[in-house]
Protein backbone atom coordinates (compact mmCIF):
# COMPACT_ATOMS: atom_id res chain seq x y z
CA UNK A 1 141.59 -109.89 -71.81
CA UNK A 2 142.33 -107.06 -73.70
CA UNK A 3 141.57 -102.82 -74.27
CA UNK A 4 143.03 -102.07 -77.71
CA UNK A 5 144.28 -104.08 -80.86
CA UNK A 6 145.00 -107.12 -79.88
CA UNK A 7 148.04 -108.09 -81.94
CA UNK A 8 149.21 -110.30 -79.01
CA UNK A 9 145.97 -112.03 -78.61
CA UNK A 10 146.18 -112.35 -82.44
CA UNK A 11 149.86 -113.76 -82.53
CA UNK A 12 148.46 -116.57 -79.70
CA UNK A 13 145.44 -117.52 -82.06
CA UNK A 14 147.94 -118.01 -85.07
CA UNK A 15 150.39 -120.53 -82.95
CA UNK A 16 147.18 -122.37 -82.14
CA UNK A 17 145.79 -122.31 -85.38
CA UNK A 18 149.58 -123.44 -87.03
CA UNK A 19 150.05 -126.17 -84.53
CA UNK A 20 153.00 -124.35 -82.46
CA UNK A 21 150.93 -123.85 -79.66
CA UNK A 22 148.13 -126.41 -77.78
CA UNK A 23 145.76 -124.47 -76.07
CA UNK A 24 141.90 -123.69 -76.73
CA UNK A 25 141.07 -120.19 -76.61
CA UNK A 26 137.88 -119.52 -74.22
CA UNK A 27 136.92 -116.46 -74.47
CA UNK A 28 137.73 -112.68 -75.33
CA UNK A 29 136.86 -110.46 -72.59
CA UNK A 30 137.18 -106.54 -73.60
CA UNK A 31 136.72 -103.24 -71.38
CA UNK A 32 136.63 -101.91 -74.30
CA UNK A 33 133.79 -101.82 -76.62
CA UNK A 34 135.66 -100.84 -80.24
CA UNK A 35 138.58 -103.06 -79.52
CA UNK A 36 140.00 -104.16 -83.05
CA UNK A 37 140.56 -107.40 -80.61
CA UNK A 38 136.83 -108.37 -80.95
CA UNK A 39 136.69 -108.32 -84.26
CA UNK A 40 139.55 -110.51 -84.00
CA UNK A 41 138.32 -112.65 -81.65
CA UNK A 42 134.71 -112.79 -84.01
CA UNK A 43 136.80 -114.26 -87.05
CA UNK A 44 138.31 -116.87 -85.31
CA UNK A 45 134.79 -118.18 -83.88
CA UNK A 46 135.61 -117.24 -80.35
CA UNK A 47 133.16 -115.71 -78.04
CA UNK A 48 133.74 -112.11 -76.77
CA UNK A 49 132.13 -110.04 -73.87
CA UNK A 50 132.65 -106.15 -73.62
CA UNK A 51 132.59 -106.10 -69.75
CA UNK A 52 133.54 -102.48 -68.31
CA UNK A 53 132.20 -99.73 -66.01
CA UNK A 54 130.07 -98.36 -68.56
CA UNK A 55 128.38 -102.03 -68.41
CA UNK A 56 128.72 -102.67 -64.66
CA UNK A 57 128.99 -99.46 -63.00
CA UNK A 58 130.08 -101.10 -59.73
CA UNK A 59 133.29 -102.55 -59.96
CA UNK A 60 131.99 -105.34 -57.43
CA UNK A 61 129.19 -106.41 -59.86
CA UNK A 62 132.10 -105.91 -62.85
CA UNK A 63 134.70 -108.20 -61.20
CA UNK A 64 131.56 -110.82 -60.51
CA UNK A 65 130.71 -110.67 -63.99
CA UNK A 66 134.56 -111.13 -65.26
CA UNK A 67 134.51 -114.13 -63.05
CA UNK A 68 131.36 -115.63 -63.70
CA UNK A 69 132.08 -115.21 -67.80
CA UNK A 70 135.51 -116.84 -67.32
CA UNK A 71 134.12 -119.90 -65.14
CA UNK A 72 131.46 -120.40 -67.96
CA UNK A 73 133.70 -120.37 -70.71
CA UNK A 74 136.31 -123.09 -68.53
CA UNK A 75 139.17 -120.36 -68.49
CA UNK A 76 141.88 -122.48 -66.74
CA UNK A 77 144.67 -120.01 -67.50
CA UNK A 78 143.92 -115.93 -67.82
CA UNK A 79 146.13 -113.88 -70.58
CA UNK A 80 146.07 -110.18 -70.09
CA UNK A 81 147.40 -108.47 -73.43
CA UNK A 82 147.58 -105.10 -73.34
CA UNK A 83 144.54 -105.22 -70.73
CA UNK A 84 144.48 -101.69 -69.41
CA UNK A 85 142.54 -101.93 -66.51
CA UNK A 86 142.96 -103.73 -62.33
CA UNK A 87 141.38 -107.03 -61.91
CA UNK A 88 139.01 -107.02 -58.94
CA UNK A 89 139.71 -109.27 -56.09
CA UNK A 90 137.18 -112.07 -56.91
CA UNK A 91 138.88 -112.78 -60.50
CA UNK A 92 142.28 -112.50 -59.20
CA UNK A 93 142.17 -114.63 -55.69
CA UNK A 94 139.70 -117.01 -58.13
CA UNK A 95 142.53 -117.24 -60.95
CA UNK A 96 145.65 -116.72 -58.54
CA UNK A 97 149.11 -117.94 -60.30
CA UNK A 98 147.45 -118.15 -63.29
CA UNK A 99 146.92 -114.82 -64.82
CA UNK A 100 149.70 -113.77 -66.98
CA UNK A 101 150.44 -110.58 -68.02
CA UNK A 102 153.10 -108.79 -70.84
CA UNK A 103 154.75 -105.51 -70.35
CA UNK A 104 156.90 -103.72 -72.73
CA UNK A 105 159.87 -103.10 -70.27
CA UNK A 106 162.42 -105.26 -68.13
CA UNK A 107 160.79 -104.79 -65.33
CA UNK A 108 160.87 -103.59 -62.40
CA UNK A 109 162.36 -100.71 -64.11
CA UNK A 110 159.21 -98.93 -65.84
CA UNK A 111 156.60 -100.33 -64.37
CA UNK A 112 153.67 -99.28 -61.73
CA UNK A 113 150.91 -96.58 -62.55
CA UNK A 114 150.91 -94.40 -65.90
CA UNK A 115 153.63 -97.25 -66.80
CA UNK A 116 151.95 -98.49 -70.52
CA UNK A 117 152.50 -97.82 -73.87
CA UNK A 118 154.24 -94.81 -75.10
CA UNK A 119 154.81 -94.08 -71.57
CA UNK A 120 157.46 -96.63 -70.79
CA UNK A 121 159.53 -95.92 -74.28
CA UNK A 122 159.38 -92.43 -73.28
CA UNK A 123 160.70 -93.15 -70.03
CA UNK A 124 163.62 -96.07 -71.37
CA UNK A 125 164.71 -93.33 -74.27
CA UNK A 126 165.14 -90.44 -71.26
CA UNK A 127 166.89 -92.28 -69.19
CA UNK A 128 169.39 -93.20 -72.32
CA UNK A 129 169.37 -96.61 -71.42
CA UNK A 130 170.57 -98.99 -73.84
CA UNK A 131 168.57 -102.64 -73.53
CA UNK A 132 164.69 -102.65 -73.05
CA UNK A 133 162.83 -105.19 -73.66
CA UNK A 134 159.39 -107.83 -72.24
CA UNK A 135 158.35 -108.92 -69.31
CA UNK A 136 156.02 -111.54 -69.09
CA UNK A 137 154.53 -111.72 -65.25
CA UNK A 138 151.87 -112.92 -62.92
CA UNK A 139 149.51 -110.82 -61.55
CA UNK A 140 148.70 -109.68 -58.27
CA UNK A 141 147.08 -106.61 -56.93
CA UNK A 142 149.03 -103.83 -58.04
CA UNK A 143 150.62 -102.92 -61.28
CA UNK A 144 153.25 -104.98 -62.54
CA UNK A 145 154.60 -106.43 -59.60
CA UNK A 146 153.85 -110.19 -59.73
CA UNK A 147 156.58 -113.20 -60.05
CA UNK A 148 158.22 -112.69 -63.64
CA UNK A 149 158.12 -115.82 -65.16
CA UNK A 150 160.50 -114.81 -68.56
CA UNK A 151 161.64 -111.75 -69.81
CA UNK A 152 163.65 -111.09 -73.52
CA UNK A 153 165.99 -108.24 -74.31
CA UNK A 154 165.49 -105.40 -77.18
CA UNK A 155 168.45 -103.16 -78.04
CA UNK A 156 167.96 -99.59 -77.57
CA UNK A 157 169.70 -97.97 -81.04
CA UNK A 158 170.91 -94.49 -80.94
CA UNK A 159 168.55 -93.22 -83.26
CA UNK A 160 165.49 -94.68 -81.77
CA UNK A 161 162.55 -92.59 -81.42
CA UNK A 162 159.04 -93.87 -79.14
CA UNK A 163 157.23 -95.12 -82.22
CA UNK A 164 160.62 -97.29 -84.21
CA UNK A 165 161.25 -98.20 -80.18
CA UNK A 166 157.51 -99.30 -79.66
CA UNK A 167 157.44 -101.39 -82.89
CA UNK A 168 160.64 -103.26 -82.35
CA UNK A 169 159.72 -103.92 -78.69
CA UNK A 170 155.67 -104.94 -79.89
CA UNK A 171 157.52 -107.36 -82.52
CA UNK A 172 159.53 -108.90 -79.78
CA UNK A 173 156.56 -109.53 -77.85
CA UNK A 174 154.70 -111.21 -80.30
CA UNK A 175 157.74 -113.97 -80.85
CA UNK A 176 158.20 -114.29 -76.80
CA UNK A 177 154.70 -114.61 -75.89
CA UNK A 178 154.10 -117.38 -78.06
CA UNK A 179 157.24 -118.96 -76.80
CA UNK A 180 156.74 -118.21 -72.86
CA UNK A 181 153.48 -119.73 -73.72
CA UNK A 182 154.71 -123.03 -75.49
CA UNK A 183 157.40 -123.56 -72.53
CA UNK A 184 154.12 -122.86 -70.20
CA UNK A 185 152.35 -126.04 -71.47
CA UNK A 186 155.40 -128.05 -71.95
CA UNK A 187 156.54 -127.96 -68.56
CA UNK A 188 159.43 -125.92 -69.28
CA UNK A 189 158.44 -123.00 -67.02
CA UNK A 190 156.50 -124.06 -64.24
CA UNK A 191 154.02 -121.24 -62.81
């Protein structure tokens, strides 16, 4: 699932399509309706569902709908990648310990409500701190406060600003997500 780009989903389709990673991509499912990620998604062959509240107005019909697209498409594990929005309670008691989610910050620190993007390097850069880096997590109800299953370090430089900060952290999460995910279906991390 994802709201914007989709460089993360895009970095998982490549390790599948070079051999690094064995999995089957299912499906894309996007709140968003001019994600880059469908188009993504389209040229790799794989199908895609804009599913939001401009779609399903009631977020009870909207978390049916995830769930029901999911079980038709044989989701067995659920990536969210830069997925900006709460899973209903359906999808996530449905899917539970096997939703995995990536966050640009060691959490806890930076993490919760408002707690996404430019936010968090705003928030690591004011507080001076000098390592950042990704979190890789389960999901549960609220924000970003499921079991953390791996999590990589990014130096903070002196003369970072949000945007070199962002990119340096976004490259790191590439690399690690593909990795978390390889150690995921080797048995190396156990969920």
């Amino acid at each position: 699932m994802v709201s914007h780009g989709g460089s993360n989903m895009q970095a998982v389709l490549d390790a599948i399509t070079d051999g690094r990673l064995s999995a089957k991509p299912c499906v894309l499912i996007s709140n968003n309706s001019k994600s880059p990620a469908i188009e993504k998604a389209k040229n790799f062959g794989m199908p895609f569902f804009h599913i939001s509240q401009k779609t399903h107005p009631d977020i009870i019909e909207m978390d049916k709908e995830i769930l029901n697209t999911l079980k038709k498409h044989s989701v067995e594990y659920l990536l969210l990648l830069g997925y900006m929005k709460k899973l209903g309670a359906k999808t996530l008691q449905e899917y539970s310990g096997k939703i995995l989610n990536i966050h640009p910050s060691l959490l806890p620190k930076y993490g919760g409500t408002g707690m996404y993007g430019k936010y968090v390097h705003e928030a690591v850069l004011n507080n001076k701190e000098k390592t950042t880096g990704v979190t890789i997590h389960l999901v549960d109800e609220e924000y970003d406060t499921g079991k953390i299953i791996n999590q990589c370090f990014v130096n903070v430089l002196e003369n970072d600003t949000v945007e070199s900060l962002s990119q340096r952290v976004l490259q790191n999460e590439h690399n690690f997500l593909v990795e978390t995910l390889i150690k995921i279906s080797n048995n190396e991390i156990i969920l």
